[in-house]
C-alpha atoms as a PDB file:
ATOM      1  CA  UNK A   1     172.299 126.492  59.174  1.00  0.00           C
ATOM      2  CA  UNK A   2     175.436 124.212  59.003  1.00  0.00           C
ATOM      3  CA  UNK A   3     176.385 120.875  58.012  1.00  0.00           C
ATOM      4  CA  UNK A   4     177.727 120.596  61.286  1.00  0.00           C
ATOM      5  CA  UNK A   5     174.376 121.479  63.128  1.00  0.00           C
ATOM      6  CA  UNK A   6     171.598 119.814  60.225  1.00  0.00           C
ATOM      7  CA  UNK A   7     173.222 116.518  59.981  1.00  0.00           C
ATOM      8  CA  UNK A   8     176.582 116.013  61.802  1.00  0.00           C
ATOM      9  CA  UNK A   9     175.374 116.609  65.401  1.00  0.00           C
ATOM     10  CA  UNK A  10     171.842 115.138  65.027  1.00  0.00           C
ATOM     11  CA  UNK A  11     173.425 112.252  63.474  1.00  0.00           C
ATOM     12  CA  UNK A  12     176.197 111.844  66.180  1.00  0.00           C
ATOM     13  CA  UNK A  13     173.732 112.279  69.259  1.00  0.00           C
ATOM     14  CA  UNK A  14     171.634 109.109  68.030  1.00  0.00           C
ATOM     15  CA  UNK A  15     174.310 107.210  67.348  1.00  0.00           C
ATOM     16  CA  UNK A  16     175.757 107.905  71.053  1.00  0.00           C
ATOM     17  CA  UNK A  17     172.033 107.031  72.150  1.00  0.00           C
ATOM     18  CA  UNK A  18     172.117 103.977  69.939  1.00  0.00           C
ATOM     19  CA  UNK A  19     175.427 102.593  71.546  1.00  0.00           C
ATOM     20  CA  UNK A  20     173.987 103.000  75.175  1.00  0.00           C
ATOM     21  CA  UNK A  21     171.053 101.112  74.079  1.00  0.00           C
ATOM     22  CA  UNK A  22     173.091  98.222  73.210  1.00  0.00           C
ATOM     23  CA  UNK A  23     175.344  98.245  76.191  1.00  0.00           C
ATOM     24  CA  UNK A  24     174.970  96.436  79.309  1.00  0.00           C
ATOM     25  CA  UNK A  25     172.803  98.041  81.717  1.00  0.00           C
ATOM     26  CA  UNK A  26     172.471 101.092  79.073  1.00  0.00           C
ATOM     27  CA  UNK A  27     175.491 102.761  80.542  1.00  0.00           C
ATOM     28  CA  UNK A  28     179.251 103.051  79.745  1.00  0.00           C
ATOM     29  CA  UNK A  29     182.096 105.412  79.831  1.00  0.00           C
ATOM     30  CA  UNK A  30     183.093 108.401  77.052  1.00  0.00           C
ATOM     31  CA  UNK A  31     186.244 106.783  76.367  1.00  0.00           C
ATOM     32  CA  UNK A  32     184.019 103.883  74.866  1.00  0.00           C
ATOM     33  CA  UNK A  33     181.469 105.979  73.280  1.00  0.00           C
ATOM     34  CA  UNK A  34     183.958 108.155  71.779  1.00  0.00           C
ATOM     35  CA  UNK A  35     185.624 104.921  70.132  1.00  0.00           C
ATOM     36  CA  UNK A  36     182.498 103.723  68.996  1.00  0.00           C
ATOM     37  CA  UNK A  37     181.315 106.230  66.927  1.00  0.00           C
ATOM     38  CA  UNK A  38     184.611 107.088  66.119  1.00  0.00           C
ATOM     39  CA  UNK A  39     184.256 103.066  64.527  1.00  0.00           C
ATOM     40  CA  UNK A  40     181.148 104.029  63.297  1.00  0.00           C
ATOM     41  CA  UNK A  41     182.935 106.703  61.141  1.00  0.00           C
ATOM     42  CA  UNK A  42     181.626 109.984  62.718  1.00  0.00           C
ATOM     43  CA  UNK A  43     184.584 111.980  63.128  1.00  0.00           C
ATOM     44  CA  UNK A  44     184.723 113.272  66.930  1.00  0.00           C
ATOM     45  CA  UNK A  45     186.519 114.523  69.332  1.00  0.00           C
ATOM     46  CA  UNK A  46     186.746 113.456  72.582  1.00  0.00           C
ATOM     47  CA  UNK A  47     185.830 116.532  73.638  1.00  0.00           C
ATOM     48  CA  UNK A  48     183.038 117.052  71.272  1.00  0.00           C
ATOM     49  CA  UNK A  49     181.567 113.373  72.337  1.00  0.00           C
ATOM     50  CA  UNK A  50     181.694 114.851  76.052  1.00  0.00           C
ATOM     51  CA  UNK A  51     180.085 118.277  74.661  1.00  0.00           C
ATOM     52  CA  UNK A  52     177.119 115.763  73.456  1.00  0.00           C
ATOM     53  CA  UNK A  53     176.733 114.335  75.807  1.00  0.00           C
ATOM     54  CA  UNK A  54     176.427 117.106  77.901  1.00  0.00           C
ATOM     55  CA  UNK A  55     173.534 118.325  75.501  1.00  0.00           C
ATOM     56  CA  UNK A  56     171.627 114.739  75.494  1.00  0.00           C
ATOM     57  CA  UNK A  57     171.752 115.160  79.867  1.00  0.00           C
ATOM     58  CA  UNK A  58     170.038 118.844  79.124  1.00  0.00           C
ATOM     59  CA  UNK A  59     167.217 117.015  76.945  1.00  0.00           C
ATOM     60  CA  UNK A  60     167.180 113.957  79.572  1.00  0.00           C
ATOM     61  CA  UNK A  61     167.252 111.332  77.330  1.00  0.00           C
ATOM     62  CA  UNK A  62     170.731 110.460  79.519  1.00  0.00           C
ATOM     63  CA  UNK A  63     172.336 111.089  82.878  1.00  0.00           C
ATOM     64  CA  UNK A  64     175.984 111.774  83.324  1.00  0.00           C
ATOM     65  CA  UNK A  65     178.101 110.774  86.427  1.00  0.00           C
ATOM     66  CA  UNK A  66     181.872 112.027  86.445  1.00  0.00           C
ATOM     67  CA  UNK A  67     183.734 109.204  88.311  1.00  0.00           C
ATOM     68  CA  UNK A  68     186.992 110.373  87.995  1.00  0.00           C
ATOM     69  CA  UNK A  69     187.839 114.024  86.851  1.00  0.00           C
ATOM     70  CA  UNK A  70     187.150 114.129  83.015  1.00  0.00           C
ATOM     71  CA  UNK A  71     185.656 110.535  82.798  1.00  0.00           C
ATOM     72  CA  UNK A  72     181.967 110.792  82.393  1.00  0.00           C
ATOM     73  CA  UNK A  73     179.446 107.325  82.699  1.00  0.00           C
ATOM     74  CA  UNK A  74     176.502 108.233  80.165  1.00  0.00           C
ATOM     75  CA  UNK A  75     173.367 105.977  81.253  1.00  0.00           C
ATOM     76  CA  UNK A  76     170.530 105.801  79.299  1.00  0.00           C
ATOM     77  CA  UNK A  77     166.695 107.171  80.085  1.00  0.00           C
ATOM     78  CA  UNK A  78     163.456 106.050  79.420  1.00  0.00           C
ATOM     79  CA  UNK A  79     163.033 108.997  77.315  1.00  0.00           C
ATOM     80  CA  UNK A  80     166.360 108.391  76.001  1.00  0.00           C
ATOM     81  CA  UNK A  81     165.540 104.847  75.091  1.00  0.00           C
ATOM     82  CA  UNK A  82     162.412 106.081  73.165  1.00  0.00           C
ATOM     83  CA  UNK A  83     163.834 108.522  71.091  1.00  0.00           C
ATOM     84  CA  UNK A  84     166.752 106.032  69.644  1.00  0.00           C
ATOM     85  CA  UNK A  85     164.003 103.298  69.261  1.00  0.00           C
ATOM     86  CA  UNK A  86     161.331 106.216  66.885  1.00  0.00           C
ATOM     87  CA  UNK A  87     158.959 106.462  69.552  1.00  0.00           C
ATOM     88  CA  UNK A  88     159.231 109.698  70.428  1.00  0.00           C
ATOM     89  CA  UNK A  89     160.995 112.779  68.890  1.00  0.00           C
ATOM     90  CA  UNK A  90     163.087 115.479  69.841  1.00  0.00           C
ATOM     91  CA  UNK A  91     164.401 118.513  67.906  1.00  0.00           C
ATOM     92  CA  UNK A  92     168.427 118.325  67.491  1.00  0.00           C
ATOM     93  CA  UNK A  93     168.332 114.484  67.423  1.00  0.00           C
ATOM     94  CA  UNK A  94     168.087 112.183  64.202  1.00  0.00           C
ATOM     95  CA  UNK A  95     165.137 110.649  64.176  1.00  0.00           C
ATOM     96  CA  UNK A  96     166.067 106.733  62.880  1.00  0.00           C
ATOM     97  CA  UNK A  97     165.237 105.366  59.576  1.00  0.00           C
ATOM     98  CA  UNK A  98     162.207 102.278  59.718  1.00  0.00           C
ATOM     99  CA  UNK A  99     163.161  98.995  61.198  1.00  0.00           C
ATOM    100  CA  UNK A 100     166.627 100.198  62.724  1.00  0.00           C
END
């Protein structure tokens, strides 16, 4: 495999998961998410951030609403909320380190 697909993505899909967790209500926009990991120093595309986020809806660990055509609103799961907290696991997604 990759870079790109053993680190990059797994890395970039918990740190999308992480941001929701922290939001308010566990949902916001891709414009935000993409400037927030984009802060975070994971270098994405806004279309890549949308292609992740399409892939987290797949697992259900989020839901997607499109709003507007090509703004998506990412909410969080329960199962979504439990994977970026270490409870649970899922392949494709970093699991985090202790005490994050």
């Amino acid at each position: 495999m990759s870079y790109l697909q053993d680190a990059f993505l797994p890395h970039l899909r918990l740190t999308l998961l992480r941001v929701l967790a922290e939001a308010p209500g566990y949902c916001t926009n891709s414009s935000i998410l993409h400037q927030a990991v984009t802060s975070m120093g994971l270098a994405a595309s806004r279309d890549a951030v949308k292609s992740e986020l399409a892939w987290l809806q797949e697992q259900r660990v989020i839901t997607l609403a499109e709003p507007v055509a090509g703004l998506f609103v990412a909410t969080l799961t329960d199962r979504g909320h439990d994977v970026q907290a270490g409870c649970s696991t899922i392949p494709g997604i970093q699991k985090p380190s202790p005490g994050r």
